[in-house]
Protein backbone atom coordinates (compact mmCIF):
# COMPACT_ATOMS: atom_id res chain seq x y z
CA UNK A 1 8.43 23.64 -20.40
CA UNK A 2 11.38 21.90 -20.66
CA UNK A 3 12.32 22.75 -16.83
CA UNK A 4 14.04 19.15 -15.25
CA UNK A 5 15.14 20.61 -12.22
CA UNK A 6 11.01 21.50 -11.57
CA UNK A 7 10.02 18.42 -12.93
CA UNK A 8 12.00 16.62 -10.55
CA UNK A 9 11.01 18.34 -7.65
CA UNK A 10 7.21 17.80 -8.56
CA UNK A 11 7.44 14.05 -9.12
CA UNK A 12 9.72 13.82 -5.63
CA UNK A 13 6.50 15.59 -4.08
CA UNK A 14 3.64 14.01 -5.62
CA UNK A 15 5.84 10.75 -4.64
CA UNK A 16 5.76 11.31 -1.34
CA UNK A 17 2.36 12.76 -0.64
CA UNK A 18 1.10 9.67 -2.67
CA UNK A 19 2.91 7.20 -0.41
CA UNK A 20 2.34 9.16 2.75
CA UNK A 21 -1.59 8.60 2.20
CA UNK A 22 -1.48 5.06 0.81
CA UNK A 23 0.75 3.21 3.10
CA UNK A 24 -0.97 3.50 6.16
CA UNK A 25 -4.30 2.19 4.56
CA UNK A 26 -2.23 -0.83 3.42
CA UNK A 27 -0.90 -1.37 7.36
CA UNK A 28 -4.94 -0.73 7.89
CA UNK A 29 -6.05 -3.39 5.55
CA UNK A 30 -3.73 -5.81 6.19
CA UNK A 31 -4.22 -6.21 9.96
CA UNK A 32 -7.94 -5.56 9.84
CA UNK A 33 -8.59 -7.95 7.07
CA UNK A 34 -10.67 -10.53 8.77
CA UNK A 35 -13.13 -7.96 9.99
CA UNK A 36 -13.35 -6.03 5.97
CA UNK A 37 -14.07 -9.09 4.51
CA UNK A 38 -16.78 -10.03 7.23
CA UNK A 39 -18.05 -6.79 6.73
CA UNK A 40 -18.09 -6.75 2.73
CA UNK A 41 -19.61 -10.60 2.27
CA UNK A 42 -21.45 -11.16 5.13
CA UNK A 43 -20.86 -13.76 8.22
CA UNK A 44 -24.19 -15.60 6.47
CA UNK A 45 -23.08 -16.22 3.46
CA UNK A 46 -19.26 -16.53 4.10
CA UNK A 47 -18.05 -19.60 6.58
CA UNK A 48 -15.08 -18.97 8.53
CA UNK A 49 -12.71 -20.78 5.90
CA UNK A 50 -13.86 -19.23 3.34
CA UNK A 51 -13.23 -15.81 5.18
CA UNK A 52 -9.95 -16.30 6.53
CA UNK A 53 -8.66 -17.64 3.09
CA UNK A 54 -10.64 -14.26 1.26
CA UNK A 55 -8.49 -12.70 4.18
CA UNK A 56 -5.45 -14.34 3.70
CA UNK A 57 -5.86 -12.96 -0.28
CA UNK A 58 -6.49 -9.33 1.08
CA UNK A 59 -3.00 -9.60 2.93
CA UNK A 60 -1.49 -10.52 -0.30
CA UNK A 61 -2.84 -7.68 -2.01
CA UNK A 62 -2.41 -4.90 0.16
CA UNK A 63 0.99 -5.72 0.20
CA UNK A 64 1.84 -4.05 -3.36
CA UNK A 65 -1.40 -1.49 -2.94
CA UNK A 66 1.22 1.37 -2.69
CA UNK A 67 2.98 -0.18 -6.05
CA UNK A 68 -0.33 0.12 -7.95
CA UNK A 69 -0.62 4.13 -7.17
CA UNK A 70 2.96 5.03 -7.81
CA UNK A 71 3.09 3.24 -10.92
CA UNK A 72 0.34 5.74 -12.68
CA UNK A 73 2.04 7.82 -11.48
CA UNK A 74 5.79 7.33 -12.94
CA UNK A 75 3.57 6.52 -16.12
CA UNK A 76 2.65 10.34 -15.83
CA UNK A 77 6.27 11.32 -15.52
CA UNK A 78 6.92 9.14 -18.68
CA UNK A 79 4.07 10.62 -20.73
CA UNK A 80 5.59 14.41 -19.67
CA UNK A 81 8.78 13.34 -21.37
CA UNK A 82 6.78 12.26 -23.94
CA UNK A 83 8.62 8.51 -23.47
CA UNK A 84 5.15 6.32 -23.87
CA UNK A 85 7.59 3.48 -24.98
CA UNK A 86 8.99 2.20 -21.18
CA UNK A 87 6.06 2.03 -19.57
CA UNK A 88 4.59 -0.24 -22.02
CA UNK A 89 7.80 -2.55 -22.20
CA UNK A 90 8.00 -2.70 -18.41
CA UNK A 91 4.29 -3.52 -18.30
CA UNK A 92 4.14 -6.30 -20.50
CA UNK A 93 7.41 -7.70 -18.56
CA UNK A 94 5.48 -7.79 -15.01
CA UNK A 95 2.50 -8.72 -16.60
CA UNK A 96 4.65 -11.73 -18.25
CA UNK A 97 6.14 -12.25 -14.53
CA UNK A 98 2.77 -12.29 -13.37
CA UNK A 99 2.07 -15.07 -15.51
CA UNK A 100 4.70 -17.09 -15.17
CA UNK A 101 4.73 -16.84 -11.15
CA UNK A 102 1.47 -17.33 -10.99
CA UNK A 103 1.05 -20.93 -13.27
CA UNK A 104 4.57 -21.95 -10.97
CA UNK A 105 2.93 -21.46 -7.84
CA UNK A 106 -0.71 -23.30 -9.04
CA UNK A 107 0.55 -25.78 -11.09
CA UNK A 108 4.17 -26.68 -9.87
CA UNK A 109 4.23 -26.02 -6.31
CA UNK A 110 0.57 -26.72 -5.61
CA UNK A 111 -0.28 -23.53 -3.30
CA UNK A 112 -3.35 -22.17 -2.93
CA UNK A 113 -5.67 -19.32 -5.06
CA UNK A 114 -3.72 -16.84 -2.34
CA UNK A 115 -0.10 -17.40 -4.27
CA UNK A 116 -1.62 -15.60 -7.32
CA UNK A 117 -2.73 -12.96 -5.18
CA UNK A 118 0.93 -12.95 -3.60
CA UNK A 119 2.07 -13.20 -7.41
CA UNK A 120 0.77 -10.14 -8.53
CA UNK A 121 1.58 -7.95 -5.68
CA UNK A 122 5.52 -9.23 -6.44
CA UNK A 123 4.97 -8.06 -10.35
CA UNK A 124 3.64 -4.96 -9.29
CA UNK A 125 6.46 -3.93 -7.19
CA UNK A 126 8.97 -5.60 -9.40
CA UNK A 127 7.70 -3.04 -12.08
CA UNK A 128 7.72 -0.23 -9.54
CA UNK A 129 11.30 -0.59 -9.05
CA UNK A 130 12.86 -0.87 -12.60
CA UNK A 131 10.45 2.24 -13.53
CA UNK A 132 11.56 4.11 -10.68
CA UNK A 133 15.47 3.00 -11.26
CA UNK A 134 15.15 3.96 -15.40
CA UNK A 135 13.26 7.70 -14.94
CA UNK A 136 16.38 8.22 -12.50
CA UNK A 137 18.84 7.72 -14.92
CA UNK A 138 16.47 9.55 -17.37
CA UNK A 139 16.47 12.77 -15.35
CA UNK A 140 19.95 12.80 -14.05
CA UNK A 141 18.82 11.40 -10.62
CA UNK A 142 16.89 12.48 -8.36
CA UNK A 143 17.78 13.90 -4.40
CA UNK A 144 18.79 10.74 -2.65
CA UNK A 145 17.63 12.85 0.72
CA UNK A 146 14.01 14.34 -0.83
CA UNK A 147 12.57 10.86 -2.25
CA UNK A 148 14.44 8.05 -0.41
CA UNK A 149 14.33 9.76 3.13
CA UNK A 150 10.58 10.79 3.50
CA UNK A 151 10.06 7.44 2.14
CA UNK A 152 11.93 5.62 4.29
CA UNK A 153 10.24 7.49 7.58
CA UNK A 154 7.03 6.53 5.93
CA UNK A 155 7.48 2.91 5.85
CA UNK A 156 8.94 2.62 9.36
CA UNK A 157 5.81 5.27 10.90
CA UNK A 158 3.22 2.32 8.50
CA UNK A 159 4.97 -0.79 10.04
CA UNK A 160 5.23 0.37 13.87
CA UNK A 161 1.73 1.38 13.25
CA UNK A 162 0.45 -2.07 12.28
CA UNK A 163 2.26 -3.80 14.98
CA UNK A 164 0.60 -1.19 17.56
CA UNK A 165 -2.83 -1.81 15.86
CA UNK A 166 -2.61 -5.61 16.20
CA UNK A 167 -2.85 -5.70 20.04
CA UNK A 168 -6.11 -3.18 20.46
CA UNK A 169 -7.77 -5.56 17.59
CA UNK A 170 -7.26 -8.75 19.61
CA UNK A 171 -8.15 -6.83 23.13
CA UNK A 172 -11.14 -5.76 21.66
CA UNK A 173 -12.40 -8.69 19.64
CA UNK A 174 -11.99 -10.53 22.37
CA UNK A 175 -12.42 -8.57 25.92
CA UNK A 176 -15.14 -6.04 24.47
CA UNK A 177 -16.96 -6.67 21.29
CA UNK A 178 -19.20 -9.41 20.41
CA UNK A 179 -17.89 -9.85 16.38
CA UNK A 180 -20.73 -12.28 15.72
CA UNK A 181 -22.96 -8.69 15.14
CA UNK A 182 -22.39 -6.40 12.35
CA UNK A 183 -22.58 -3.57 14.43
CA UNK A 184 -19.84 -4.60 16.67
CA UNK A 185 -18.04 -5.38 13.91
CA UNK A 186 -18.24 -1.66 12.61
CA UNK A 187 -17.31 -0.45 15.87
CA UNK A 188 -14.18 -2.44 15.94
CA UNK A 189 -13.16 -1.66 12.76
CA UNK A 190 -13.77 2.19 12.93
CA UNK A 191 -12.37 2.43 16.88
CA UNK A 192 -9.31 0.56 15.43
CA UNK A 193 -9.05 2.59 12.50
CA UNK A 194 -9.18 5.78 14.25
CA UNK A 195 -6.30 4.86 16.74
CA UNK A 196 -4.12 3.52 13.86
CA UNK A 197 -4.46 6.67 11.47
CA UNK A 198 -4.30 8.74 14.84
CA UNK A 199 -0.62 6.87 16.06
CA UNK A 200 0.70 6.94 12.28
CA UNK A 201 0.14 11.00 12.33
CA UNK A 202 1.66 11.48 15.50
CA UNK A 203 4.97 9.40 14.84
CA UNK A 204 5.36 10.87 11.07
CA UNK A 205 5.05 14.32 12.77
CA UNK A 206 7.76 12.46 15.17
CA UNK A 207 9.65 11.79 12.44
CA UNK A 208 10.11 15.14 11.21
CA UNK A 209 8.03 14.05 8.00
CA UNK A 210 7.34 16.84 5.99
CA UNK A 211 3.74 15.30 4.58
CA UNK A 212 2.46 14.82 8.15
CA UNK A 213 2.83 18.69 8.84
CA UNK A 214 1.21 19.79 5.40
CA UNK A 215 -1.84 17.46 6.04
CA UNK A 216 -1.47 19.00 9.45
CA UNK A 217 -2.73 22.21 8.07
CA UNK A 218 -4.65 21.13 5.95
CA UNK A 219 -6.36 19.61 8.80
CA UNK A 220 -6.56 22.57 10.71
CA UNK A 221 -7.77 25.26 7.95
């Protein structure tokens, strides 16, 4: 429709919705990688280097998982301003980045399969930033207070919510459950969950963040 001002103010939203979902299951997988990948290959068939190396990957990865989603989505603000040209350049540049990082870390510096992993999460955020930086010149820029703000809350609520799920994951690997069993192992991983997501809602709401109170509803209706 032609209407920048609503276009704006939809991408801003979707932007922040997006990121107030993802990051917290990024905090989530990163400090309760060791028991995911236990619980996806199997203590049997996976020895413990094997599994903290699969875990050490994980970390890696989940690093850049809120990248991934936002960059579909500034591809669908591209497409709706019918501009299918940037996103393709500034693909093939992080891809190219990916490439490049990813032979210097293997074959000059000699690090392990994780610096690929480590590699592409730095591509993918890379490329989240210069599409983010070009569709706010494109538009006129965006509210500094709507999309940098919320975001900023977000990140801070996702951090402080790893750090307070690290402690309850040693205390109860250690003092409570036996993680040799797979059912223990579920038990830790969904008690820990539950406190984590729990924490992160209560400081976003904290926070003033306006996601946490429209979830909030959501939850309640």
């Amino acid at each position: 429709k032609n209407n920048l001002e609503d276009f704006k103010i939809t991408f801003m939203t979707s932007f922040n919705q997006m990121l107030y979902l993802i990051l917290p299951i990024s905090a989530l997988i990163l400090v309760l990688r060791i028991p995911i990948v236990r619980l996806a290959y199997g203590a049997d068939k996976f020895d413990w280097t094997a599994t903290v190396l699969t875990g050490h990957i994980l970390a890696f990865l989940s690093i850049s998982i809120f990248a991934q989603a936002l960059i579909v989505l500034l591809y669908r603000a591209f497409y709706a301003l019918h501009n299918s040209f940037i996103p393709l350049i500034v693909s093939f540049i992080s891809t190219l980045l990916l490439v490049i990082l990813g032979y210097y870390f293997v074959m000059v510096q000699n690090m392990g399969i994780e610096s690929i992993a480590l590699a592409f999460s730095f591509a993918n955020i890379l490329q989240l930033i210069i599409l983010i930086t070009i569709l706010n010149k494109k538009v006129g820029g965006f509210t500094k207070t709507l999309l940098l703000l919320p975001s900023l809350k977000i990140f801070l609520a996702s951090f402080l919510t790893g750090i307070s799920l690290y402690i309850p994951i040693k205390l109860l690997d250690q003092l409570v459950f036996d993680t040799t069993r797979t059912i223990n192992l579920i038990f830790l991983t969904g008690i820990s969950s539950f406190i984590g997501l729990s924490f992160y809602l209560f400081l976003t709401w904290l926070l003033n963040v306006k996601e946490a109170k429209v979830f909030l509803l959501i939850f309640r209706k």
